[in-house]
C-alpha atoms as a PDB file:
ATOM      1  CA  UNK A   1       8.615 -25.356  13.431  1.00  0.00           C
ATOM      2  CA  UNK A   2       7.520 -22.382  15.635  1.00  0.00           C
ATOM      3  CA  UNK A   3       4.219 -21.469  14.885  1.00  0.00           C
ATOM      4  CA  UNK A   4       2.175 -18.667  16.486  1.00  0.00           C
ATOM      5  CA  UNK A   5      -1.599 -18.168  16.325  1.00  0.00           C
ATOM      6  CA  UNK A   6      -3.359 -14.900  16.411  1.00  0.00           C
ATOM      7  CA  UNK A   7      -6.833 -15.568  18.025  1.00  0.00           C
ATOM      8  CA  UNK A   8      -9.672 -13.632  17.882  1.00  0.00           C
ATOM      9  CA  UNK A   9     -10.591 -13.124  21.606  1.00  0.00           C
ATOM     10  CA  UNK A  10     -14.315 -12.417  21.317  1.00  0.00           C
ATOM     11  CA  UNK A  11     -14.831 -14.685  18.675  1.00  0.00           C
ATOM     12  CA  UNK A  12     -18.168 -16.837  19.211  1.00  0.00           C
ATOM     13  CA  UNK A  13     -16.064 -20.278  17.714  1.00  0.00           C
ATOM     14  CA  UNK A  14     -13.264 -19.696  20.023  1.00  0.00           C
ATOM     15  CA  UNK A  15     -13.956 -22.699  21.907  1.00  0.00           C
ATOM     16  CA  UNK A  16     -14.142 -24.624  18.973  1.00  0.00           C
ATOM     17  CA  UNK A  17     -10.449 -23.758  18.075  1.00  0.00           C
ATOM     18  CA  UNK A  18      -9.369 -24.792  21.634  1.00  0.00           C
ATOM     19  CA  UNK A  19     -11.039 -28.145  21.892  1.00  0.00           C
ATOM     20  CA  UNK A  20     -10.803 -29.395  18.085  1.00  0.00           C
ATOM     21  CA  UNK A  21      -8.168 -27.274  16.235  1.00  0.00           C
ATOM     22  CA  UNK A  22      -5.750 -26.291  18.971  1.00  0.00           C
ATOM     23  CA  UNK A  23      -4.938 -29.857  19.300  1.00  0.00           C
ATOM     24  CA  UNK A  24      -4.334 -31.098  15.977  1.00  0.00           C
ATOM     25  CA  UNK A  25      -1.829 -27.773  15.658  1.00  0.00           C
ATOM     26  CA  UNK A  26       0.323 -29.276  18.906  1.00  0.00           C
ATOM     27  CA  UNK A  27       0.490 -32.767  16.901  1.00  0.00           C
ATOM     28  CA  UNK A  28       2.495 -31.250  14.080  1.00  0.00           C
ATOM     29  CA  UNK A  29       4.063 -28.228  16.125  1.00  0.00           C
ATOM     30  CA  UNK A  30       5.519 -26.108  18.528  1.00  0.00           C
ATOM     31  CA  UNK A  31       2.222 -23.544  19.085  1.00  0.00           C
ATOM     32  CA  UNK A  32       2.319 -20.343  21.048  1.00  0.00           C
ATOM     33  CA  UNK A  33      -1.524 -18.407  20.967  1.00  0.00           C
ATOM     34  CA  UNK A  34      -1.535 -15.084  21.449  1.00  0.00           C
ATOM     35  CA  UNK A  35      -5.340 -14.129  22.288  1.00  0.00           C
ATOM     36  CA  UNK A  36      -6.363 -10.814  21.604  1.00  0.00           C
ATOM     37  CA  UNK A  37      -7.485  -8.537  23.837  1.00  0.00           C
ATOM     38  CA  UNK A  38      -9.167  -5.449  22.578  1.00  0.00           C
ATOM     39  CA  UNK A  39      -9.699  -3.798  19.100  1.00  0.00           C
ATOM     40  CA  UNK A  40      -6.789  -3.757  16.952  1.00  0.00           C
ATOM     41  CA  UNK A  41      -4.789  -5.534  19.184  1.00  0.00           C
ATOM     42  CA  UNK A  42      -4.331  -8.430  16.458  1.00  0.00           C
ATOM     43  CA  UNK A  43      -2.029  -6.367  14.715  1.00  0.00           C
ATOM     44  CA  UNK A  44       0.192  -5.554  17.083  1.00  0.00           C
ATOM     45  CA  UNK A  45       0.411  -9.514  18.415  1.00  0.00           C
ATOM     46  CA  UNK A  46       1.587 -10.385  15.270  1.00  0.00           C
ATOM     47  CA  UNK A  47       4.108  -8.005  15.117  1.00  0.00           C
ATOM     48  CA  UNK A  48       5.329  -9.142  18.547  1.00  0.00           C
ATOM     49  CA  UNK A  49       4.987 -12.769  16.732  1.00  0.00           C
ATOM     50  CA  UNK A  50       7.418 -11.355  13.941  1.00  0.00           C
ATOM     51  CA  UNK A  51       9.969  -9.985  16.772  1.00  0.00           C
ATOM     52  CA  UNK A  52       9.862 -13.437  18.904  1.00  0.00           C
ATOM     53  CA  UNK A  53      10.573 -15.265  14.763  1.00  0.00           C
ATOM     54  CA  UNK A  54       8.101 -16.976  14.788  1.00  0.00           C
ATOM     55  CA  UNK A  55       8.398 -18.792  11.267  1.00  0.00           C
ATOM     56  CA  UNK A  56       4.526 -19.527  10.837  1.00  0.00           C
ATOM     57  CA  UNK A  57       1.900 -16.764  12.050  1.00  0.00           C
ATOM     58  CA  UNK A  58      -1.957 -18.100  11.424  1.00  0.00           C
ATOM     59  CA  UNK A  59      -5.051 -15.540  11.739  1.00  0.00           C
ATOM     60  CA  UNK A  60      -7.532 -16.945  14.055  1.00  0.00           C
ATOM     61  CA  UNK A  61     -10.946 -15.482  13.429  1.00  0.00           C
ATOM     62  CA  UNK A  62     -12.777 -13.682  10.457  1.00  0.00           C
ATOM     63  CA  UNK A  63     -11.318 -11.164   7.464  1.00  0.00           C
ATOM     64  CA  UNK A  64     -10.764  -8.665   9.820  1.00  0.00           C
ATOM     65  CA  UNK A  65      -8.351 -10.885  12.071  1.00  0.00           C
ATOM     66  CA  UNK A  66      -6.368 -11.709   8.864  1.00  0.00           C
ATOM     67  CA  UNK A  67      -6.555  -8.218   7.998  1.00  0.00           C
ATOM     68  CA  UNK A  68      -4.802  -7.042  11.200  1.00  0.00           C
ATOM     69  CA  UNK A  69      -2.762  -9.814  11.008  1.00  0.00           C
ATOM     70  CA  UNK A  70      -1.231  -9.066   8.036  1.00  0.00           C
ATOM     71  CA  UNK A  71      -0.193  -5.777   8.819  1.00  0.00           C
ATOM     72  CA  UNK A  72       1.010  -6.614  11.995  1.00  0.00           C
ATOM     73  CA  UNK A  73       3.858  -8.656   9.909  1.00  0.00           C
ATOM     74  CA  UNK A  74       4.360  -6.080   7.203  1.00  0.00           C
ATOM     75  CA  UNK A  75       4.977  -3.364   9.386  1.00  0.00           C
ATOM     76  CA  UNK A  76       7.145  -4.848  11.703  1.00  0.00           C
ATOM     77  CA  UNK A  77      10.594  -3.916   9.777  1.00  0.00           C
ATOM     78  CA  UNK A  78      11.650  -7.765   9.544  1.00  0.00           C
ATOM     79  CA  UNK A  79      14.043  -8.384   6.641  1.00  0.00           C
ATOM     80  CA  UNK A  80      12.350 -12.364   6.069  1.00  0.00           C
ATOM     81  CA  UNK A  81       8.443 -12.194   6.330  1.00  0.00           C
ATOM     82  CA  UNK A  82       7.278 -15.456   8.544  1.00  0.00           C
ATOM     83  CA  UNK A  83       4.307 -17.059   5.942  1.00  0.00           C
ATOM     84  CA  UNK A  84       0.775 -16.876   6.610  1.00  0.00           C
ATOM     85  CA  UNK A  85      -2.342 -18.709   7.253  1.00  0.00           C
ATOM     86  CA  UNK A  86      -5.898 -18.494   8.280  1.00  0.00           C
ATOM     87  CA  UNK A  87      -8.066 -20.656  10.980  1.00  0.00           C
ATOM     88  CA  UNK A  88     -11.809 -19.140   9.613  1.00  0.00           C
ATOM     89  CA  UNK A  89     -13.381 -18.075  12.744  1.00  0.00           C
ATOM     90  CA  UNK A  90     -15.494 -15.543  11.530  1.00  0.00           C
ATOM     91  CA  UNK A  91     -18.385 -14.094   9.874  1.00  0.00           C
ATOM     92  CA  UNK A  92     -17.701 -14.165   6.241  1.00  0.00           C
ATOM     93  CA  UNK A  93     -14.266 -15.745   5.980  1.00  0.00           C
ATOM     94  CA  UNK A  94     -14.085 -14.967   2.149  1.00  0.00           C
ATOM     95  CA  UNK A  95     -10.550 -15.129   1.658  1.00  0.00           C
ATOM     96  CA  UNK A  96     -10.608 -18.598   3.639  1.00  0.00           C
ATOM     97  CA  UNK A  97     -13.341 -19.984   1.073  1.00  0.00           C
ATOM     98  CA  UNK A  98     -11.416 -19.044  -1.887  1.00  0.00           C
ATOM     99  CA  UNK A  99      -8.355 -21.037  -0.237  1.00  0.00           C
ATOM    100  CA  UNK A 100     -10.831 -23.952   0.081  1.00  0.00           C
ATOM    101  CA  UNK A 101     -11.004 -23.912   3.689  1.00  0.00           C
ATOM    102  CA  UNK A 102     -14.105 -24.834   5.603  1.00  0.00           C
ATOM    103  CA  UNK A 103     -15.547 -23.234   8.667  1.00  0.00           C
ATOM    104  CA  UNK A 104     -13.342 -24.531  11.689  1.00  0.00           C
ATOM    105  CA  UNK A 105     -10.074 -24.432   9.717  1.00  0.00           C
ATOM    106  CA  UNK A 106      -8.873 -28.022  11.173  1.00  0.00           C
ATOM    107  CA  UNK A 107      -7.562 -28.704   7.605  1.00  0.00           C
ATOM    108  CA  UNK A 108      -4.670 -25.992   7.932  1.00  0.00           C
ATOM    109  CA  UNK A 109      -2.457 -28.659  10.197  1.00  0.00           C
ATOM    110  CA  UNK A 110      -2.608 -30.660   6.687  1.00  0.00           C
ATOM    111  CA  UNK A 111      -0.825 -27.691   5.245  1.00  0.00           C
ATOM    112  CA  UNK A 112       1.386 -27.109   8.111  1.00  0.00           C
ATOM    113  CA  UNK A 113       2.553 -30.390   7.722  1.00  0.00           C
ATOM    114  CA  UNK A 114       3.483 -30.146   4.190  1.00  0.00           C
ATOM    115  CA  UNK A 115       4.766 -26.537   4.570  1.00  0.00           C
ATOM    116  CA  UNK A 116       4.727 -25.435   1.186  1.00  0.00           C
ATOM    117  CA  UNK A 117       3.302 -21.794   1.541  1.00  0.00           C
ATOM    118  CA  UNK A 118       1.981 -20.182  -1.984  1.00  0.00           C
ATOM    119  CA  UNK A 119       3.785 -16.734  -2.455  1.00  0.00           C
ATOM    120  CA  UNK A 120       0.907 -14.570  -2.562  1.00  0.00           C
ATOM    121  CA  UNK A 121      -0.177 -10.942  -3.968  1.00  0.00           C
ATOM    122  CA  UNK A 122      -1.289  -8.137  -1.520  1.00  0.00           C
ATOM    123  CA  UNK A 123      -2.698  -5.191  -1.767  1.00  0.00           C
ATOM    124  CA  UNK A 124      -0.750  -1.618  -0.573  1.00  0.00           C
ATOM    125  CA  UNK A 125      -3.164   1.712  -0.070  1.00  0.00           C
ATOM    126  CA  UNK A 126      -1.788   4.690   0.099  1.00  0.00           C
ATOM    127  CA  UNK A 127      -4.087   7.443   1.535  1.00  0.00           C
ATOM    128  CA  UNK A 128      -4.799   9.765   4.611  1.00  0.00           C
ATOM    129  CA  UNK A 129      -5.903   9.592   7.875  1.00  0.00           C
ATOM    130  CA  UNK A 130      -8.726  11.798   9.378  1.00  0.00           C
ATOM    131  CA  UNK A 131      -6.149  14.748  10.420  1.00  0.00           C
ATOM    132  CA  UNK A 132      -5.001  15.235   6.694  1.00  0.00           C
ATOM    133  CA  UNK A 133      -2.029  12.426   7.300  1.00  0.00           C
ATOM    134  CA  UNK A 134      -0.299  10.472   4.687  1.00  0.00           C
ATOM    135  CA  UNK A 135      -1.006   6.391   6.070  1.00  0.00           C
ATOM    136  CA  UNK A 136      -0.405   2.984   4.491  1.00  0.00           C
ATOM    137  CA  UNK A 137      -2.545   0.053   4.903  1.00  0.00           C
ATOM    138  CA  UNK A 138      -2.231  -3.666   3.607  1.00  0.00           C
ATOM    139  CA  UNK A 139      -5.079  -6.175   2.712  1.00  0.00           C
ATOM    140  CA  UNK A 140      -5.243  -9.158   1.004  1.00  0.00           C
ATOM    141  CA  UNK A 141      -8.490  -9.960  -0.005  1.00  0.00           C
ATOM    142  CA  UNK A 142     -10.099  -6.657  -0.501  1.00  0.00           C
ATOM    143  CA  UNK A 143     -11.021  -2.565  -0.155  1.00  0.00           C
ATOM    144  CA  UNK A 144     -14.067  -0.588  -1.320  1.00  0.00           C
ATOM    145  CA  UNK A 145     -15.303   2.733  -0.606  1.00  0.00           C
ATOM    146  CA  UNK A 146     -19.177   3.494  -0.990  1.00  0.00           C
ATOM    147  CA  UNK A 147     -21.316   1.460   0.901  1.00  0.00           C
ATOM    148  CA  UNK A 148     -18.319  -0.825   2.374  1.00  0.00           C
ATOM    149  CA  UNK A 149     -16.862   1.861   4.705  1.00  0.00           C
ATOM    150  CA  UNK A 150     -20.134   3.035   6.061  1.00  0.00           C
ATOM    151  CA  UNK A 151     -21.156  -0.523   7.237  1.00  0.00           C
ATOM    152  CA  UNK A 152     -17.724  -0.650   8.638  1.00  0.00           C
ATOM    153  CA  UNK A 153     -18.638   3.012  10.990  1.00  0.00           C
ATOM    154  CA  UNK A 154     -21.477   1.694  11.902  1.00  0.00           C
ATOM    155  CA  UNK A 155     -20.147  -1.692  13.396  1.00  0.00           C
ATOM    156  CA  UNK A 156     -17.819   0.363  14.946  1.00  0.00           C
ATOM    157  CA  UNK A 157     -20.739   1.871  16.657  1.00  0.00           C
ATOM    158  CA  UNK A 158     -22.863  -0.645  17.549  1.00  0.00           C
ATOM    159  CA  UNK A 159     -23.243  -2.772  20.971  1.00  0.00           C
ATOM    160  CA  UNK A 160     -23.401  -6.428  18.762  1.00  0.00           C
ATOM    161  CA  UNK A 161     -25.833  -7.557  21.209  1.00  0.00           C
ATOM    162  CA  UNK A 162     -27.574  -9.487  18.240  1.00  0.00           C
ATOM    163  CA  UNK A 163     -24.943 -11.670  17.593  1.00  0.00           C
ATOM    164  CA  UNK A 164     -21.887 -10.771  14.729  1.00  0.00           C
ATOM    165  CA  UNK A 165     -23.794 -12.522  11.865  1.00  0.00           C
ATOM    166  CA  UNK A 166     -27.580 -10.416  12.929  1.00  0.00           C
ATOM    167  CA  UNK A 167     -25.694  -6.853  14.085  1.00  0.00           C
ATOM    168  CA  UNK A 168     -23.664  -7.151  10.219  1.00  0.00           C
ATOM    169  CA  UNK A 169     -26.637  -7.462   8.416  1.00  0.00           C
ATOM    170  CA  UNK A 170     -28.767  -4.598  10.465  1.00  0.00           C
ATOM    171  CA  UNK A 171     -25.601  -2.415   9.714  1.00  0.00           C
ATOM    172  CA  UNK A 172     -26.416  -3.631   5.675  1.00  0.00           C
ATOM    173  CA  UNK A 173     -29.707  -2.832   5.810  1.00  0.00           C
ATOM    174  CA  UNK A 174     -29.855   0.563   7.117  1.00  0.00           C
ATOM    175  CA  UNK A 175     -26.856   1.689   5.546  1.00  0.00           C
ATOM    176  CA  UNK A 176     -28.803   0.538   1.865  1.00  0.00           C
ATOM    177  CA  UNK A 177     -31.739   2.872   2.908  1.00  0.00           C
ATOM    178  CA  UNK A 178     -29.607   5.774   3.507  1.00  0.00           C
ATOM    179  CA  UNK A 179     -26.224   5.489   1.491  1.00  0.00           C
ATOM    180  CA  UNK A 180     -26.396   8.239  -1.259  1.00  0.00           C
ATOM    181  CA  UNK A 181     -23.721   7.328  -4.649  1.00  0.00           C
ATOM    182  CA  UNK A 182     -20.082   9.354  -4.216  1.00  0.00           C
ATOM    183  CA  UNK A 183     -18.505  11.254  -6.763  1.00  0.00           C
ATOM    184  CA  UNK A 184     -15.264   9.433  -7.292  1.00  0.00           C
ATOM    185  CA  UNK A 185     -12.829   9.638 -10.440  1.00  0.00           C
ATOM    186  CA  UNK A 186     -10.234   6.305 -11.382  1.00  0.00           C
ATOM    187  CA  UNK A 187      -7.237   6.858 -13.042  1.00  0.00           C
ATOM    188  CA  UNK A 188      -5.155   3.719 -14.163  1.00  0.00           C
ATOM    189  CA  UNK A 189      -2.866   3.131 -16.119  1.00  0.00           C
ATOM    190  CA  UNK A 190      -4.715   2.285 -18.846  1.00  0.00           C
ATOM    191  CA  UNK A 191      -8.612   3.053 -18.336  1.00  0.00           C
ATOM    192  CA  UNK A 192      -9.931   5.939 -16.397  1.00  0.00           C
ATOM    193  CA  UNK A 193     -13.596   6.379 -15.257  1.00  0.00           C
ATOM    194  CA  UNK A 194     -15.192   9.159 -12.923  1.00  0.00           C
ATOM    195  CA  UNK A 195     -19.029   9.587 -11.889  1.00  0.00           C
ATOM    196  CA  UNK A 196     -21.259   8.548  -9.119  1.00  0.00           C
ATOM    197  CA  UNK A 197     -20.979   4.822  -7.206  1.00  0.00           C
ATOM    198  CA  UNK A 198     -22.494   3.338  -5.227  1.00  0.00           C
ATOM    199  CA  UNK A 199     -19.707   0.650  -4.696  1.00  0.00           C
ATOM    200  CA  UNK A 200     -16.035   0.612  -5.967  1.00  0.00           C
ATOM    201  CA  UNK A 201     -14.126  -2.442  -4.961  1.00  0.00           C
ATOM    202  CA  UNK A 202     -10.689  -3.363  -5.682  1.00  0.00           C
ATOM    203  CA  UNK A 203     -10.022  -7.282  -4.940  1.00  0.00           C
ATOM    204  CA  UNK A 204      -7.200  -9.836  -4.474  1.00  0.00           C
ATOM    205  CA  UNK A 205      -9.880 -12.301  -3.896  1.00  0.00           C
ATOM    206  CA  UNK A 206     -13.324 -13.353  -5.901  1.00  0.00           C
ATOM    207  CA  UNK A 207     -15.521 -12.192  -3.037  1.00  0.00           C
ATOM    208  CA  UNK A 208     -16.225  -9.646  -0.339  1.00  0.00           C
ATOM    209  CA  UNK A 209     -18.906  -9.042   2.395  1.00  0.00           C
ATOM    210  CA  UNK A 210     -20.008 -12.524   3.027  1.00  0.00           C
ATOM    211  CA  UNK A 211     -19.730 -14.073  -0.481  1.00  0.00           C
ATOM    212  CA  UNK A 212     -20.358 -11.116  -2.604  1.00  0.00           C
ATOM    213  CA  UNK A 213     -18.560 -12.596  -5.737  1.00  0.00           C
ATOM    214  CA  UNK A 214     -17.016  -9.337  -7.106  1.00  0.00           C
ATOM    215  CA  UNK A 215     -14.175 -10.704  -9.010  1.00  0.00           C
ATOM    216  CA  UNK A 216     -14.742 -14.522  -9.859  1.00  0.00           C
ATOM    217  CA  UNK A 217     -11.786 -14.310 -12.279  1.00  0.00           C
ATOM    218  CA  UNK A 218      -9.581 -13.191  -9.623  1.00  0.00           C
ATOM    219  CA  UNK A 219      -6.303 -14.857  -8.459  1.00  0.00           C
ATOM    220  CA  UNK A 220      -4.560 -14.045  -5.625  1.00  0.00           C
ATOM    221  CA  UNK A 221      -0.856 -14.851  -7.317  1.00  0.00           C
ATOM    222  CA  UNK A 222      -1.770 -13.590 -10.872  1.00  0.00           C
ATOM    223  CA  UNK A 223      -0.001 -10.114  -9.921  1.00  0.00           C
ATOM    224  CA  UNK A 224      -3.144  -8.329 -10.565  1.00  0.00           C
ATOM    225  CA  UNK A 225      -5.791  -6.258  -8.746  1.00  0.00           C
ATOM    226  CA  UNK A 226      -9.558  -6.815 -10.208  1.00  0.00           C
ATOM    227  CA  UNK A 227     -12.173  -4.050  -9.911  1.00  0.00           C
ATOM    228  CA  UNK A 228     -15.490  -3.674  -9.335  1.00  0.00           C
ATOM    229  CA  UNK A 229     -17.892  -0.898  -9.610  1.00  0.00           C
ATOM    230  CA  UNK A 230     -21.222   0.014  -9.037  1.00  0.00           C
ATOM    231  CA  UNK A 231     -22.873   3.301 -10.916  1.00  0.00           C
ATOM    232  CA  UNK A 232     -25.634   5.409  -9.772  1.00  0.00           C
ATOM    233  CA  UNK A 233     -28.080   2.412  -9.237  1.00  0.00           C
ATOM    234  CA  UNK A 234     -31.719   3.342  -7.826  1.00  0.00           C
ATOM    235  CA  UNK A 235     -31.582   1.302  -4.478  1.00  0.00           C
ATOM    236  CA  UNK A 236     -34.021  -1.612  -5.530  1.00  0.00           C
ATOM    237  CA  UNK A 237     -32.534  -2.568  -8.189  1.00  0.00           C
ATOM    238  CA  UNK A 238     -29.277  -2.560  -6.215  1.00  0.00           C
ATOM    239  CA  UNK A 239     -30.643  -4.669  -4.040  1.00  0.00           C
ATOM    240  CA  UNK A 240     -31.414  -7.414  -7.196  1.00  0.00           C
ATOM    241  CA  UNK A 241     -27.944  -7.034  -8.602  1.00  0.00           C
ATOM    242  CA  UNK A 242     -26.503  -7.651  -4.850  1.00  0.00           C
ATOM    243  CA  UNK A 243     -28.132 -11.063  -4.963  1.00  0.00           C
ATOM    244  CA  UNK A 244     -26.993 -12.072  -8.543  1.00  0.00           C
ATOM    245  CA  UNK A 245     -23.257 -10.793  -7.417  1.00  0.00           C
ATOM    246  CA  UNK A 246     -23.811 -14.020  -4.942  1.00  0.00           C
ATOM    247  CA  UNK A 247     -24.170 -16.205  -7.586  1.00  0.00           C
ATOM    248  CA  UNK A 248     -20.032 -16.323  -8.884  1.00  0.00           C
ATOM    249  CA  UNK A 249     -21.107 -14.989 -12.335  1.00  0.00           C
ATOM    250  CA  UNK A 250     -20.511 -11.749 -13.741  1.00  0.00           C
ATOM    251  CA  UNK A 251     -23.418  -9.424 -14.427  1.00  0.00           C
ATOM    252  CA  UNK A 252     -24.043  -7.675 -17.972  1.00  0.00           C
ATOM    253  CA  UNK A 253     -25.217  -4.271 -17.132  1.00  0.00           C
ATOM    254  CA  UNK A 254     -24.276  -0.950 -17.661  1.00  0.00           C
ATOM    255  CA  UNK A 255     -24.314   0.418 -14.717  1.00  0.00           C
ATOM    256  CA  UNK A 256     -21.843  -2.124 -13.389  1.00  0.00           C
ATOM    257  CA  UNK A 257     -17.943  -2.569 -14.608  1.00  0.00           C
ATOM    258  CA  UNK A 258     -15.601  -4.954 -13.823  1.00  0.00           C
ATOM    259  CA  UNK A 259     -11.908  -4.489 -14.927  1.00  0.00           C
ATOM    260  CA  UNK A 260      -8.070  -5.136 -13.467  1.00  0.00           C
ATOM    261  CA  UNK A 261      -5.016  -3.240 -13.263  1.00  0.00           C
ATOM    262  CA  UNK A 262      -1.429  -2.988 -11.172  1.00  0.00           C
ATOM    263  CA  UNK A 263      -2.163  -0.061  -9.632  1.00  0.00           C
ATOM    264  CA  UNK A 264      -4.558   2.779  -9.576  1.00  0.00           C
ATOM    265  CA  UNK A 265      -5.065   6.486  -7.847  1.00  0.00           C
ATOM    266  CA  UNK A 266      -8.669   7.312  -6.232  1.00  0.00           C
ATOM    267  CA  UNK A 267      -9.860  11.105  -6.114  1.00  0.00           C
ATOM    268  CA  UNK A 268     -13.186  12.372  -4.982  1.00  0.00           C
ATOM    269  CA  UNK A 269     -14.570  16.041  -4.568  1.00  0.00           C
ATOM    270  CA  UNK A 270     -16.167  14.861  -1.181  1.00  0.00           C
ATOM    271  CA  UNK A 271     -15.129  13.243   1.882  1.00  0.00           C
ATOM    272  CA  UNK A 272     -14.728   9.379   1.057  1.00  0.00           C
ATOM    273  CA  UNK A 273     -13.897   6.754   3.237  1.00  0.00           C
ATOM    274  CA  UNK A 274     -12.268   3.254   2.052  1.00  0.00           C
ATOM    275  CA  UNK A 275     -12.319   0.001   3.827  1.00  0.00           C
ATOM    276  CA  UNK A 276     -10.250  -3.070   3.666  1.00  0.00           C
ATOM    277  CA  UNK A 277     -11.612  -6.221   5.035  1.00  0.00           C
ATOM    278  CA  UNK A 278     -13.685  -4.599   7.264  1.00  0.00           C
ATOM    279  CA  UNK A 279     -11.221  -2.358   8.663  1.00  0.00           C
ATOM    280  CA  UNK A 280     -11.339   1.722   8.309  1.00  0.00           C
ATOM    281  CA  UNK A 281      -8.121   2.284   5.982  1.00  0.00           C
ATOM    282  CA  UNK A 282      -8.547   6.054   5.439  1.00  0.00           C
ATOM    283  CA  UNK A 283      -9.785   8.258   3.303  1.00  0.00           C
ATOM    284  CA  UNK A 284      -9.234   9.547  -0.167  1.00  0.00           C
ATOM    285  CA  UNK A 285      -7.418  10.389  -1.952  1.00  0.00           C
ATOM    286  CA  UNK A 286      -5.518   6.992  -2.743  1.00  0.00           C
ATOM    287  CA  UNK A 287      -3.372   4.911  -4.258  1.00  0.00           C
ATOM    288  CA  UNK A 288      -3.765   1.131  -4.805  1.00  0.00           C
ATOM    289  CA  UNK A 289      -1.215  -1.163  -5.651  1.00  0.00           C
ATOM    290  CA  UNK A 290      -0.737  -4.922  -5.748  1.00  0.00           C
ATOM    291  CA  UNK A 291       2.626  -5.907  -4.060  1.00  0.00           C
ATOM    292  CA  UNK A 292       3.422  -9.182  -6.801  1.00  0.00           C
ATOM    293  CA  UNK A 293       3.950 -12.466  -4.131  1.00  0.00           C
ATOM    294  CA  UNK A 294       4.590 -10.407  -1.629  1.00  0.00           C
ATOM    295  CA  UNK A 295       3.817 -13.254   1.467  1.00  0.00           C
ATOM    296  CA  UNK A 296       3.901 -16.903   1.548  1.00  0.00           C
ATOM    297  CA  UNK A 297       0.512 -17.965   2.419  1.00  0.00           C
ATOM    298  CA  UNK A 298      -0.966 -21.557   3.323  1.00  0.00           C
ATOM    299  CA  UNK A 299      -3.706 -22.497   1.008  1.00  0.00           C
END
C-alpha cells in the first residue's frame, strides 16, 4: 500500500510527526513524505502524489493543509481519486475532531491498517478571482464570507512571530473591532434570505475556526451542506453568541439562522470575499454545491 504524506513544513508539531507518527506509518506501509516548502505548495505535492498513484494521500498539518490537499487531488485530472486522511498538525484541526482524531494523529495507522475509507461529501465553489475570473475551489469542512475571509487577509499579512495559535487570535480580535456586516442575498432552492451579516457559513463539518460549532447536526456523508448565518449583530453581543456557538448547541435567536441545502448561489452589491478552511477562495458572486461522496476519507 503506497501511501504519501503531505507535511506541513513550518508546522510547530513537525517533529512530533517524525519521531512518533512517522514511524508507526512505516510499520503498516510503504511511506513517501513530501514536505512542503512554501505557501500553497501543499496543493501542488499532492497532485504530484496523484501523478506518482499513490493510493493513500494523508494531510499533515492543520485545515488549511487538508484544504490544499484536497484540491491538489481533485484537480489533478485522475480518473480514480487516491482516498484521504488527516495527521492534525495544526491550529484548529476541526475537521480532524469531528473524525475523532486527537492532536498528533498516531491513531490514523489504525485506520490505515484496516483500510476501509468512508466515501465522503465535499464542497465545490464556484466564483471569481480578483481580475473578474471564473475559479473553482474545493473544501471539505467549510467556507464563510464576513468575518472569515478578513481574518484569513490578515494572516496573510502578518509576520506570525507570536506563535500560529497567539498571531490567529490577534487577527480575531482586531478584525471584530473593525468588521462592518455585508450586504449579501441567498438563493436556494428552497429558502432565500438577503440583508446584512456579519457571518455566513456553509459547512460539511459541525465546526469552524477553532471549534466554533456552526452546524452540530452536520454529517459529512449525509449529501447535504448546513448553513449558518449571522445578522446585523451589535459587536458585543456578537462576541456572547461566539462563545455559546462553542458550546455544540444551537442558539435561539433571531438574528441567527441555521438551515441546509444541496446547493446555493451567493450575490452581494459590494465586494465580498469567501474563505474555505482558511484559504482565500474568491470572491462573489458564487455558487456552492455539495459533491455527494465524492472522496474516500479515513475516519
Amino acid at each position: 500500500m503506497k501511501v504519501a504524506v503531505v507535511l506541513n513544513g513550518i508546522s510547530r508539531k513537525k517533529k512530533i510527526f517524525y519521531r512518533i507518527i512517522y514511524p508507526l506509518l512505516q510499520e503498516k506501509s510503504d511511506v513517501t513524505v513530501f514536505e512542503t516548502q512554501y505557501p500553497n505548495h501543499a496543493k501542488e505535492l499532492a497532485a504530484q502524489a496523484v501523478a506518482l498513484n499513490f493510493e493513500i494521500i494523508l494531510a499533515a498539518g492543520g485545515d488549511g493543509t487538508l484544504h490544499q490537499v484536497l484540491n491538489g487531488i481533485l484537480t489533478a485530472g485522475a480518473s480514480e481519486l487516491p482516498s484521504l486522511g488527516i495527521i492534525p498538525l495544526g491550529t484548529g484541526n476541526d475537521f480532524a475532531k469531528l473524525c475523532g482524531f486527537k492532536p498528533g494523529g498516531n491513531n490514523i495507522s489504525g485506520l490505515l491498517e484496516l483500510n476501509k475509507p468512508i466515501p465522503t461529501d465535499i464542497g465545490k465553489i464556484s466564483c471569481i478571482n480578483e481580475n473578474g475570473e471564473p475559479v473553482t475551489e474545493y473544501f471539505i469542512n467549510a467556507c464563510s464570507i464576513g468575518m472569515g475571509p478578513d481574518v484569513v487577509k490578515r494572516l496573510q499579512n502578518s509576520d506570525r512571530a507570536l506563535g500560529p495559535l497567539l498571531t490567529y487570535l490577534k487577527a480575531i480580535i482586531a478584525t471584530f473591532f473593525t468588521h462592518q456586516p455585508q450586504p449579501l442575498s441567498v438563493d436556494a432552492i428552497h429558502w432565500q434570505w438577503s440583508g446584512n451579516v456579519r457571518v455566513f457559513a456553509v459547512a460539511n463539518g459541525v465546526s469552524f475556526g477553532n471549534s466554533m460549532y456552526i452546524a452540530p447536526d452536520a454529517r459529512p456523508d449525509d449529501e447535504l451542506l448546513n448553513t449558518f448565518l449571522v445578522g446585523e449583530v451589535r459587536l458585543l453581543k456578537f462576541l456572547g453568541l461566539l462563545q455559546k456557538i462553542k458550546t455544540k448547541t444551537k442558539i435561539n435567536s433571531r438574528q441567527i439562522e441555521y438551515n441546509s441545502c444541496t446547493s446555493l448561489k451567493l450575490t452581494s452589491g459590494e465586494t465580498t470575499l469567501i474563505e474555505a478552511e482558511g484559504e482565500l477562495a474568491g470572491r462573489l458572486p458564487a455558487k456552492i454545491e455539495v459533491l455527494p461522496r465524492m472522496i474516500k476519507f479515513f475516519r
